[in-house]
Protein backbone atom coordinates (compact mmCIF):
# COMPACT_ATOMS: atom_id res chain seq x y z
CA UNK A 1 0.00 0.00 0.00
CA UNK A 2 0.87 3.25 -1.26
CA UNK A 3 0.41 6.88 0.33
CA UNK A 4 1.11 10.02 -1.12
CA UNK A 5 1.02 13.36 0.59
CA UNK A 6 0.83 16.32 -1.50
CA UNK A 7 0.25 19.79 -1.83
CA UNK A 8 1.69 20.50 2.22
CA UNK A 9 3.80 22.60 4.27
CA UNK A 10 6.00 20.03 5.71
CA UNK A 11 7.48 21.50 9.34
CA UNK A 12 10.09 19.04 10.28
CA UNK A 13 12.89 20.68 12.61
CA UNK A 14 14.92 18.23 13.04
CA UNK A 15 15.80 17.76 9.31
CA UNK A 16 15.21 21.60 9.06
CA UNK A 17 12.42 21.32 5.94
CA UNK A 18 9.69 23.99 6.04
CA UNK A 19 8.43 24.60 3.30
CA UNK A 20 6.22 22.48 0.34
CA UNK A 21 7.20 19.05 -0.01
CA UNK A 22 5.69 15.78 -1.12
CA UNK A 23 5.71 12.56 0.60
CA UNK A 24 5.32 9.17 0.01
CA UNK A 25 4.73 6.40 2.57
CA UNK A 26 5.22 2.45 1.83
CA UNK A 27 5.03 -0.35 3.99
CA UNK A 28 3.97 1.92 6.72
CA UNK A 29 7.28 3.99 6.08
CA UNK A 30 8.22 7.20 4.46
CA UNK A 31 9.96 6.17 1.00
CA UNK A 32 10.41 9.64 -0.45
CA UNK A 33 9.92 13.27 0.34
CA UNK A 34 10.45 15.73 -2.55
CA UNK A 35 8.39 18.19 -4.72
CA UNK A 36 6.10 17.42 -7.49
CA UNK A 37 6.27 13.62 -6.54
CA UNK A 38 3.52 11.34 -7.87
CA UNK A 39 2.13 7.74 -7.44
CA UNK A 40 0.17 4.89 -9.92
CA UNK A 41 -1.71 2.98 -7.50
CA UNK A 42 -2.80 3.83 -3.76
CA UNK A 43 -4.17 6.42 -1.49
CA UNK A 44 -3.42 10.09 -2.46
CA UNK A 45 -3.98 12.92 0.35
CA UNK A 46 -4.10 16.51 -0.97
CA UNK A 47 -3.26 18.44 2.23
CA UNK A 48 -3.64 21.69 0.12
CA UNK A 49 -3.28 24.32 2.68
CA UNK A 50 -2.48 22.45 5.94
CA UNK A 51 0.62 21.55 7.73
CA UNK A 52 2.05 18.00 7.61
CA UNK A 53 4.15 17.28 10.58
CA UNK A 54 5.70 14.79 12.72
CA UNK A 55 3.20 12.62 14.84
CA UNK A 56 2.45 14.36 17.94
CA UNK A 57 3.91 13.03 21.09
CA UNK A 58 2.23 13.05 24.07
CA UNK A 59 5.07 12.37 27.09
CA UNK A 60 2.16 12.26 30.27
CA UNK A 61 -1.34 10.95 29.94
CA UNK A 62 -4.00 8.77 31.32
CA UNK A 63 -5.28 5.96 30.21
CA UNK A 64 -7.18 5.13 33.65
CA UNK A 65 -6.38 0.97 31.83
CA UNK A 66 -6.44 -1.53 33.70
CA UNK A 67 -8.72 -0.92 36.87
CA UNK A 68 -10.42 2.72 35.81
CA UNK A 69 -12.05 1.83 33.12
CA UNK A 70 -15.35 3.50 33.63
CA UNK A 71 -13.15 6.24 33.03
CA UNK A 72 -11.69 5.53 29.99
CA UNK A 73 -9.67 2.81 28.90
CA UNK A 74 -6.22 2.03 26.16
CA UNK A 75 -9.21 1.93 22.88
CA UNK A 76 -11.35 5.07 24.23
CA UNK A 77 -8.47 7.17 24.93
CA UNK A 78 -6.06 6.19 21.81
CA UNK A 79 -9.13 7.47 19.89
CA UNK A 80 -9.26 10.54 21.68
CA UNK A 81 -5.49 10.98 21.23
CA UNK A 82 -5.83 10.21 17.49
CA UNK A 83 -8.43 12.61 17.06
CA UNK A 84 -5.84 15.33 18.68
CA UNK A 85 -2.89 14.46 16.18
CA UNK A 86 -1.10 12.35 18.40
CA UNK A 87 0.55 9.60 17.28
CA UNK A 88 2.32 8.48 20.59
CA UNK A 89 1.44 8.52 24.19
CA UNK A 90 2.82 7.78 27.30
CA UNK A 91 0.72 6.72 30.05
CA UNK A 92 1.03 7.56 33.87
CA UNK A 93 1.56 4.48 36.52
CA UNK A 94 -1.56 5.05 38.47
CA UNK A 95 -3.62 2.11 37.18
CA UNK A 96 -4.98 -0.65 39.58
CA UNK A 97 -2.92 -2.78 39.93
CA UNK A 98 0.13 -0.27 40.04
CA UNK A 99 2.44 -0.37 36.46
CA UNK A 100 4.68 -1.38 38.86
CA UNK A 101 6.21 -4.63 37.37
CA UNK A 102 6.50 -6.01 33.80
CA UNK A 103 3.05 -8.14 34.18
CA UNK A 104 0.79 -4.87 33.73
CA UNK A 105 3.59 -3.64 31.39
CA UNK A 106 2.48 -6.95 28.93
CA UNK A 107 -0.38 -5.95 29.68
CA UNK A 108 -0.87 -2.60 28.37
CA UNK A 109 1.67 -3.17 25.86
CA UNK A 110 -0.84 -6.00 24.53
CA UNK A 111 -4.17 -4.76 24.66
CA UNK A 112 -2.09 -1.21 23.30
CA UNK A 113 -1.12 -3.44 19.88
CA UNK A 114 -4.58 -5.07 19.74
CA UNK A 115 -7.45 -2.24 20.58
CA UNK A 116 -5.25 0.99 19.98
CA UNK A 117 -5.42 3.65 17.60
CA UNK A 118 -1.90 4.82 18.30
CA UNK A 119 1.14 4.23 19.31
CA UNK A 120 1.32 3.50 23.63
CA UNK A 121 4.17 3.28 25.93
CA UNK A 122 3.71 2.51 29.20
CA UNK A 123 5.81 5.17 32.33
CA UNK A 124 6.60 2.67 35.50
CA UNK A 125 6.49 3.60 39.06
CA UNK A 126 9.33 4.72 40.89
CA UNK A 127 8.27 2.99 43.90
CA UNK A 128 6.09 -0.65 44.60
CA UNK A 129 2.46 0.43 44.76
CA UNK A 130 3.53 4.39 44.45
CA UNK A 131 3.47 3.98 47.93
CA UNK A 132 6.79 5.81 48.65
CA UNK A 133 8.15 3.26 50.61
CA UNK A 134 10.31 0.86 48.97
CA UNK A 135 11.75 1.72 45.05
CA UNK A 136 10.29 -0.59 42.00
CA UNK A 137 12.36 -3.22 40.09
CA UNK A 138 13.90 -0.15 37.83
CA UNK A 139 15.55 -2.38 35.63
CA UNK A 140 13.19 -4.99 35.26
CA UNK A 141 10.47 -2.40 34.00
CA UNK A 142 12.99 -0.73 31.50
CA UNK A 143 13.33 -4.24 29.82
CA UNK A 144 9.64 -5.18 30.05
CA UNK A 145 9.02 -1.82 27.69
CA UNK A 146 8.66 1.18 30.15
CA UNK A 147 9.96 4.19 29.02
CA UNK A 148 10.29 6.46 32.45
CA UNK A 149 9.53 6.08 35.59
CA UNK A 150 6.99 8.66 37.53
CA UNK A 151 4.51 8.22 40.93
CA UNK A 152 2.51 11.33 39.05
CA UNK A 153 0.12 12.26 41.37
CA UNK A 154 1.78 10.72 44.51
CA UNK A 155 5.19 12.71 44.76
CA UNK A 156 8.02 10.96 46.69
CA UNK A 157 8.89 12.27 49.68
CA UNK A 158 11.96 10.58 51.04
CA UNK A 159 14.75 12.76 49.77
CA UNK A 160 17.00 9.58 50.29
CA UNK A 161 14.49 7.56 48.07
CA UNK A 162 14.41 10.37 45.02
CA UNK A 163 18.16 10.11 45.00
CA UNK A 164 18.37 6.39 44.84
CA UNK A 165 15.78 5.92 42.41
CA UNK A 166 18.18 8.28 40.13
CA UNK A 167 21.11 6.48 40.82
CA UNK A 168 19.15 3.30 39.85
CA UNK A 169 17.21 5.21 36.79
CA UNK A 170 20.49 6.49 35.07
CA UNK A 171 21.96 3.42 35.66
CA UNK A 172 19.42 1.74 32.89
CA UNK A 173 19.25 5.06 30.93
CA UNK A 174 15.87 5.67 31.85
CA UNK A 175 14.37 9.39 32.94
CA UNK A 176 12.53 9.88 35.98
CA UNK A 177 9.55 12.42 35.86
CA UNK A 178 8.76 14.13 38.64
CA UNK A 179 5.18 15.23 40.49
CA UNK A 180 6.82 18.04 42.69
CA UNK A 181 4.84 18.27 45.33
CA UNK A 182 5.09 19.45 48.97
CA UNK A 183 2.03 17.47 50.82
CA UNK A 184 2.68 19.28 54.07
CA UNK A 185 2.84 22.63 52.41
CA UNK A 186 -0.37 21.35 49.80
CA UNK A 187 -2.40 20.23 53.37
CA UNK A 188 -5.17 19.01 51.60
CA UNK A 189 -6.17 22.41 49.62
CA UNK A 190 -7.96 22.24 46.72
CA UNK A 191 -7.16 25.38 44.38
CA UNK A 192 -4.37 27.71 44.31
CA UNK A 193 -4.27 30.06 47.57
CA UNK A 194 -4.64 33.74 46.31
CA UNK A 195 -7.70 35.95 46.08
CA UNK A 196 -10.15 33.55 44.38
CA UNK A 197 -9.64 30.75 46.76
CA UNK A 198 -10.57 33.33 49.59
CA UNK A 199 -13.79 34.57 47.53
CA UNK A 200 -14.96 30.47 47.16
CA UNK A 201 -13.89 30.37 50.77
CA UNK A 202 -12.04 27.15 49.77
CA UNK A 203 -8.64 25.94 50.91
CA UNK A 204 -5.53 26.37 48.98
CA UNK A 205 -2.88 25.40 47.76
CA UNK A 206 0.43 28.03 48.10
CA UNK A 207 2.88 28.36 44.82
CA UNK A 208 5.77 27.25 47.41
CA UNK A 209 4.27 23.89 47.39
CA UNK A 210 5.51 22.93 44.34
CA UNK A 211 8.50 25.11 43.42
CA UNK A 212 10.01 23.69 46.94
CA UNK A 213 9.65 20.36 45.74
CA UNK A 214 11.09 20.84 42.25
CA UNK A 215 14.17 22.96 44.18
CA UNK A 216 14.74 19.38 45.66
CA UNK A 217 14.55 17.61 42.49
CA UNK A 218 16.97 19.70 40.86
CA UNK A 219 19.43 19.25 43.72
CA UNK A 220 19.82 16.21 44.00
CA UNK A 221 20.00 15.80 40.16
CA UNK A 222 22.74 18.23 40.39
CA UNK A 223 24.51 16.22 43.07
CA UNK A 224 23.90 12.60 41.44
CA UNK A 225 24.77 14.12 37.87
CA UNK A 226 21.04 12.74 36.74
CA UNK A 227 18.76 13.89 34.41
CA UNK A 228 15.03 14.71 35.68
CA UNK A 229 11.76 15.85 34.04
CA UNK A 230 9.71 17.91 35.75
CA UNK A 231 6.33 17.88 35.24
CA UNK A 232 3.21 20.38 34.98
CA UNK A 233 5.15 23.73 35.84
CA UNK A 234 2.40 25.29 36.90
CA UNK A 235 4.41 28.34 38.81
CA UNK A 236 6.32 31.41 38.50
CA UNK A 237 9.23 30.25 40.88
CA UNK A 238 9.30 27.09 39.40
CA UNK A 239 9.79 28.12 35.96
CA UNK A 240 13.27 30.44 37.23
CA UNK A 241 14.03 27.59 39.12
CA UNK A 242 14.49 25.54 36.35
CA UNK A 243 16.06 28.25 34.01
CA UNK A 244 18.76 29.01 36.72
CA UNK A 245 19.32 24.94 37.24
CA UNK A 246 19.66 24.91 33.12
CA UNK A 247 22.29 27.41 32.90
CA UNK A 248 24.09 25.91 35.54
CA UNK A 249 24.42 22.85 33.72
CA UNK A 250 21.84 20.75 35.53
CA UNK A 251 20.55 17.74 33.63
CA UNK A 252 16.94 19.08 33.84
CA UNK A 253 14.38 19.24 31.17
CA UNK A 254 10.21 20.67 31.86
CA UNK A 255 7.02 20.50 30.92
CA UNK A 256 3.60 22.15 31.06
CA UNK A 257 -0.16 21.52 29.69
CA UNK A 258 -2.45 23.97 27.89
CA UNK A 259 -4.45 24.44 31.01
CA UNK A 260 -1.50 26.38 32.87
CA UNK A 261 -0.92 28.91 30.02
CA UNK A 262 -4.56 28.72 29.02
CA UNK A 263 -6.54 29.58 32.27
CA UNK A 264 -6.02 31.08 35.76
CA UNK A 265 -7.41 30.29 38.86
CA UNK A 266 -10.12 32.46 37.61
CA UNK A 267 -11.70 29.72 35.86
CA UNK A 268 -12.48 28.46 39.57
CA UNK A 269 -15.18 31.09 39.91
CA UNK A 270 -18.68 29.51 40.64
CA UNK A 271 -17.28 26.29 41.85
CA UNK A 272 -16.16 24.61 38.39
CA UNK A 273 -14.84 21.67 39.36
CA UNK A 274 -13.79 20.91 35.64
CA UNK A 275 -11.18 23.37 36.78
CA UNK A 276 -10.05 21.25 39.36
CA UNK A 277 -6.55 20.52 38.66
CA UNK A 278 -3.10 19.46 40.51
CA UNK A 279 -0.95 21.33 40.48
CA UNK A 280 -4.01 24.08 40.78
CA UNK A 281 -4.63 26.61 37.64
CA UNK A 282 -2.49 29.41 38.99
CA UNK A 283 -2.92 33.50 39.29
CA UNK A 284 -1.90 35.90 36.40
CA UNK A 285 1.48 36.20 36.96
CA UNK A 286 1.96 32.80 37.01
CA UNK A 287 0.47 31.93 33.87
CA UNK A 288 2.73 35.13 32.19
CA UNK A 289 5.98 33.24 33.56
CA UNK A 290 4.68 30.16 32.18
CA UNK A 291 3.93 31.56 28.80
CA UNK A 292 7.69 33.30 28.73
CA UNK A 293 9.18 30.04 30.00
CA UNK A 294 7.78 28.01 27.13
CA UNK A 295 9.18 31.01 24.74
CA UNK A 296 12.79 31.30 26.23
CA UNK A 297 13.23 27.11 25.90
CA UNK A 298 12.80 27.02 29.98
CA UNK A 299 9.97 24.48 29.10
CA UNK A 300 10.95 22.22 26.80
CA UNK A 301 7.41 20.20 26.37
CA UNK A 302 3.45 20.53 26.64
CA UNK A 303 2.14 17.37 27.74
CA UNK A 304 -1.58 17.03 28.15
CA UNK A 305 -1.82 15.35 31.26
CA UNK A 306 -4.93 13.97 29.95
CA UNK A 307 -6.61 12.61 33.16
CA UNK A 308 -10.22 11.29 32.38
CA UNK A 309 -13.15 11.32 35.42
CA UNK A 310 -16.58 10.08 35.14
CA UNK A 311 -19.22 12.81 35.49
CA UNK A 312 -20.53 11.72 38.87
CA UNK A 313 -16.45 12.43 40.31
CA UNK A 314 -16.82 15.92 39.08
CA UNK A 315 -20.73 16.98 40.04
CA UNK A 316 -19.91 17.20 43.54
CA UNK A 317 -18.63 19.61 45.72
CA UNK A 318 -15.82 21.10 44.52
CA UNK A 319 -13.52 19.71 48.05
CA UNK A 320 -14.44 16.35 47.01
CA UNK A 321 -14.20 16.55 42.79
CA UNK A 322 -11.19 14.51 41.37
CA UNK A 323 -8.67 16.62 39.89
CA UNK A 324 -8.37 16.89 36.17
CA UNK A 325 -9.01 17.37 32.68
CA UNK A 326 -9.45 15.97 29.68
CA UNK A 327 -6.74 17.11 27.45
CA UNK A 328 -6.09 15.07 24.02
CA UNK A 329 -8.32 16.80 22.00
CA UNK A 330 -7.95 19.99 22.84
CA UNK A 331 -4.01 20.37 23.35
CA UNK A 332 -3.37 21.55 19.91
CA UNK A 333 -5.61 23.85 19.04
CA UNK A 334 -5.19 26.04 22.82
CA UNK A 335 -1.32 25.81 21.65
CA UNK A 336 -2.13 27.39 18.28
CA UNK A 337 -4.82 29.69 19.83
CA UNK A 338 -2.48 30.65 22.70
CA UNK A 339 0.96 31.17 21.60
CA UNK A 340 0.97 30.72 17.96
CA UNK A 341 -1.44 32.94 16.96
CA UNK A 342 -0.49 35.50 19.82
CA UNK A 343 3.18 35.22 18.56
CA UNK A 344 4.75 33.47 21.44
CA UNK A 345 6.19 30.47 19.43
CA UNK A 346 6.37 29.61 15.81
CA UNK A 347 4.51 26.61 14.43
CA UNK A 348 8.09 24.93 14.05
CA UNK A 349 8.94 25.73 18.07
CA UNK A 350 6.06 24.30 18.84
CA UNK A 351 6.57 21.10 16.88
CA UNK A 352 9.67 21.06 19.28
CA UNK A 353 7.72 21.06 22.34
CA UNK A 354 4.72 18.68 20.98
CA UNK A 355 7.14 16.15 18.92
CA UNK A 356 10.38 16.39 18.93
CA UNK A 357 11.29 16.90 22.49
CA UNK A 358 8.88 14.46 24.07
CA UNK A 359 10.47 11.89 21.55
CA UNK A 360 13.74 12.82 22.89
CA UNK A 361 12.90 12.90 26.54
CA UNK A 362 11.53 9.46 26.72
CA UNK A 363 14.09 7.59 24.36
CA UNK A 364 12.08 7.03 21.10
CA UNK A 365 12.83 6.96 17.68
CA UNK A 366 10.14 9.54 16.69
CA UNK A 367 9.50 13.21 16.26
CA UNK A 368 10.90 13.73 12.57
CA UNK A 369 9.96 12.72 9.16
CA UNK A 370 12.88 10.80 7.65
CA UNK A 371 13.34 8.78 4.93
CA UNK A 372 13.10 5.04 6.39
CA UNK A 373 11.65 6.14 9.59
CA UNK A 374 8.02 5.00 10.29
CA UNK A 375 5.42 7.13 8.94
CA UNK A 376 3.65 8.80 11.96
CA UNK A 377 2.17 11.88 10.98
CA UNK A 378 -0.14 15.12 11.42
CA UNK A 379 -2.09 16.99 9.17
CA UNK A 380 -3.64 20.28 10.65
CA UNK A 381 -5.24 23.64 8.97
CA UNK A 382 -3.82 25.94 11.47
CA UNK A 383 -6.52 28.57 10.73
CA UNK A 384 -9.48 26.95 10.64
CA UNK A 385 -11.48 27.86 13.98
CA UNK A 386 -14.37 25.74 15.63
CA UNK A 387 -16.32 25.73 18.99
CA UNK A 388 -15.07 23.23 21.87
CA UNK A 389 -18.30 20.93 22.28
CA UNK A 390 -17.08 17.94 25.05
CA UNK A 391 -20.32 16.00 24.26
CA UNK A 392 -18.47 14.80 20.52
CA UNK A 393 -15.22 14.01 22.27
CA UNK A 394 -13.81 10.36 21.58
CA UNK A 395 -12.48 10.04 24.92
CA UNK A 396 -15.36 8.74 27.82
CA UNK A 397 -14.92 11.35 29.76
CA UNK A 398 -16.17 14.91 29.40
CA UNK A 399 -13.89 17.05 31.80
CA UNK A 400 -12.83 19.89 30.62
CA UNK A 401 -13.35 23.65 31.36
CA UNK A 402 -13.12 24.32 27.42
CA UNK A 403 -16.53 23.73 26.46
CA UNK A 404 -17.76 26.27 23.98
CA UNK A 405 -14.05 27.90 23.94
CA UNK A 406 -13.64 29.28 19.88
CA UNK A 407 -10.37 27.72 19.04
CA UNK A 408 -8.23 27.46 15.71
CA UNK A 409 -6.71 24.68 15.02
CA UNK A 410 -8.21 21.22 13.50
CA UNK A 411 -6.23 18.05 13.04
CA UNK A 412 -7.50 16.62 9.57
CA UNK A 413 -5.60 13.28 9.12
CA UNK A 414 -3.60 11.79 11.92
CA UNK A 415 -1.35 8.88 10.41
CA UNK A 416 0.15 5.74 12.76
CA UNK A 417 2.57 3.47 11.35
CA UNK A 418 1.21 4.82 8.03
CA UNK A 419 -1.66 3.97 8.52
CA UNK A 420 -4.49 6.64 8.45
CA UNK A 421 -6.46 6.68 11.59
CA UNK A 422 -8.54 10.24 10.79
CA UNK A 423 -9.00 10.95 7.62
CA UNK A 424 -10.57 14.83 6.96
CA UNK A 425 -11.29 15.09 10.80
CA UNK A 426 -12.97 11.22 10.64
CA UNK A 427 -12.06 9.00 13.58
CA UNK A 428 -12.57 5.76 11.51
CA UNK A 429 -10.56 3.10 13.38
């Protein structure tokens, strides 16, 4: 089978095309990329007026598969990520049981190959159970398929631990993300602590909570000579943090989600739990440092933290609601929308920060379009606006504060393996 691509702007940074070029794919691998190219027999794509990129990579996710699955499981939320341009995903460790040894690996890894619409990989768990206590089987999880390690959501508290587990995690080459969390300084608040929390009346959560904890992460990556991803900078601190520990040398790399340069706490206001995030939506300033971070190559990825609930975990009170949104779908366009239209990044930086660099962080041969290299692709119109409705989301969950945002940005063909998953904005796997 036979694929051509014509008529695009091909953004590729890492082979530094951008401009109009042609591609073919064969086998499920690109062949050719040229101008005026042409085919016989197969499928011909006219992406006359859209971008044709790298596969989107999405380096923190959940896939709430095994044990959540009223939530979402690996077939519901590869769709959703298909539908977003994402061709690869890595999913978070806190399943039931725990991705904490290389039987749910197989497993995920498995029902990934048979029911998913993209490419998975599966993050391990620094510790057995993400109970802090006592660190995983490191190695054993890097050779059952794992491609990090992360407790997301549970952040490890023994210092002594973090710096074993990146003794052990360099060791078998493999990156450790970090939740950076404070729990004592977090004490069980539910929304950033500034004005708005006061005005709900609603505990919260101060800044210091997390930029504490990533001040300890970078420490003792400095002192073990480790490299650590940090994930969801969410703060102002936290994003000159990093940028000092960078120019020092320190083997640190970031990320944020849409969410934290999209929204403040603001978005709080009458209780919306779909708002209900950790780390918290932050204040003004916050989002501003978080914006300039991503723009001065402080932040070196947007993840989506995708992070499915059922409806009935979010109509509650908003000290009870889970924390999280939805994020697959809507990641691309809020990038466009929010710092490529505004001028913040190009459309090539932020094929950096959605492709390349997430390929690079977790170890995978992805993130360019090569001759040879397997064709995993996206096809946007970068102009072409719409209105956020949650009810026509793929994923199973409907959590996110976006509904009825106007956003530019729609993914028209996302392409796995070359094989085309959405095909003019068509789910049809």
């Amino acid at each position: 089978m036979r694929t051509l691509i014509s008529n695009g702007h091909l953004i590729d940074p890492l082979s530094g095309r951008n401009g109009k070029f042609d591609i073919i794919i064969e086998d499920g691998k690109i062949s050719e990329i040229g101008q005026n190219l042409e085919i016989t027999n197969g499928d011909i794509i006219d992406a006359q007026g859209k971008y044709v990129v790298p596969g989107l990579v999405d380096a923190h996710c959940h896939l709430r598969d095994p044990g959540f699955e009223y939530k979402e499981d690996i077939e519901s939320g590869t769709r959703s990520a298909a539908v977003g341009g994402f061709t690869s995903i890595a999913c978070m460790p806190n399943t039931n049981p725990v991705i904490d040894n290389q039987t749910v690996v197989k497993y995920i890894l498995n029902k990934a190959k048979q029911d998913g619409a993209v490419n998975v990989y599966p993050i391990g768990a620094i510790t057995k159970g993400q109970k802090g206590e006592e660190l995983s089987e490191i190695g054993e999880l890097k050779f059952a398929g794992v491609v990090a390690i992360s407790d997301d959501g549970k952040p490890v508290k023994s210092s002594s631990l973090m710096k074993k587990a990146m003794q052990y995690a360099s060791m078998f080459d493999t990156m450790i993300i970090s939740h950076s969390e404070d729990l004592e300084l977090s004490d069980e608040g539910v929304m950033n602590e500034g004005y708005m929390s006061t005005v709900l009346g609603l505990k919260g959560i101060p800044s210091a909570a997390e930029s504490i904890a990533i001040a300890r992460e970078i420490i003792l990556a400095e002192y073990t000579n480790s490299p650590v991803h940090i994930a969801h900078v969410s703060t102002e601190m936290s994003v000159e943090l990093i940028r000092l520990a960078k120019k020092r040398g320190v083997r640190v790399t970031a990320e944020t989600c849409p969410h934290y340069f999209a929204l403040t706490d603001e978005a709080c206001e009458g209780f919306n739990t779909n708002a209900k995030v950790n780390p918290p939506l932050r204040s003004r300033k916050d989002v501003d440092a978080v914006i300039e971070g991503l723009k001065d190559g402080t932040i070196d990825i947007i993840a989506t933290d995708h992070a499915p609930h059922h409806i009935d975990e979010k109509n509650v009170e908003f000290n009870i609601a889970s924390s999280g949104i939805v994020g697959f779908e809507t990641a691309l366009p809020l990038a466009i929308t929010k710092l490529v239209k505004t001028g913040v990044l190009t459309l090539e930086q932020l094929v950096l920060k959605m492709s390349v660099n997430p390929s690079r962080m977790l170890g995978l041969n992805k993130g360019s379009l090569e001759v040879g290299k397997s064709a995993d692709i996206t096809i946007f119109d970068a102009d072409e606006e719409y209105i956020v409705d949650t009810d026509k989301f793929e994923s199973k969950s409907k959590n996110s504060p976006f509904n009825g945002f106007k956003l530019s940005g729609r993914v028209y063909y996302t392409i796995v393996d070359g094989q085309v998953v959405v095909r003019e904005k068509v789910l049809f796997k």
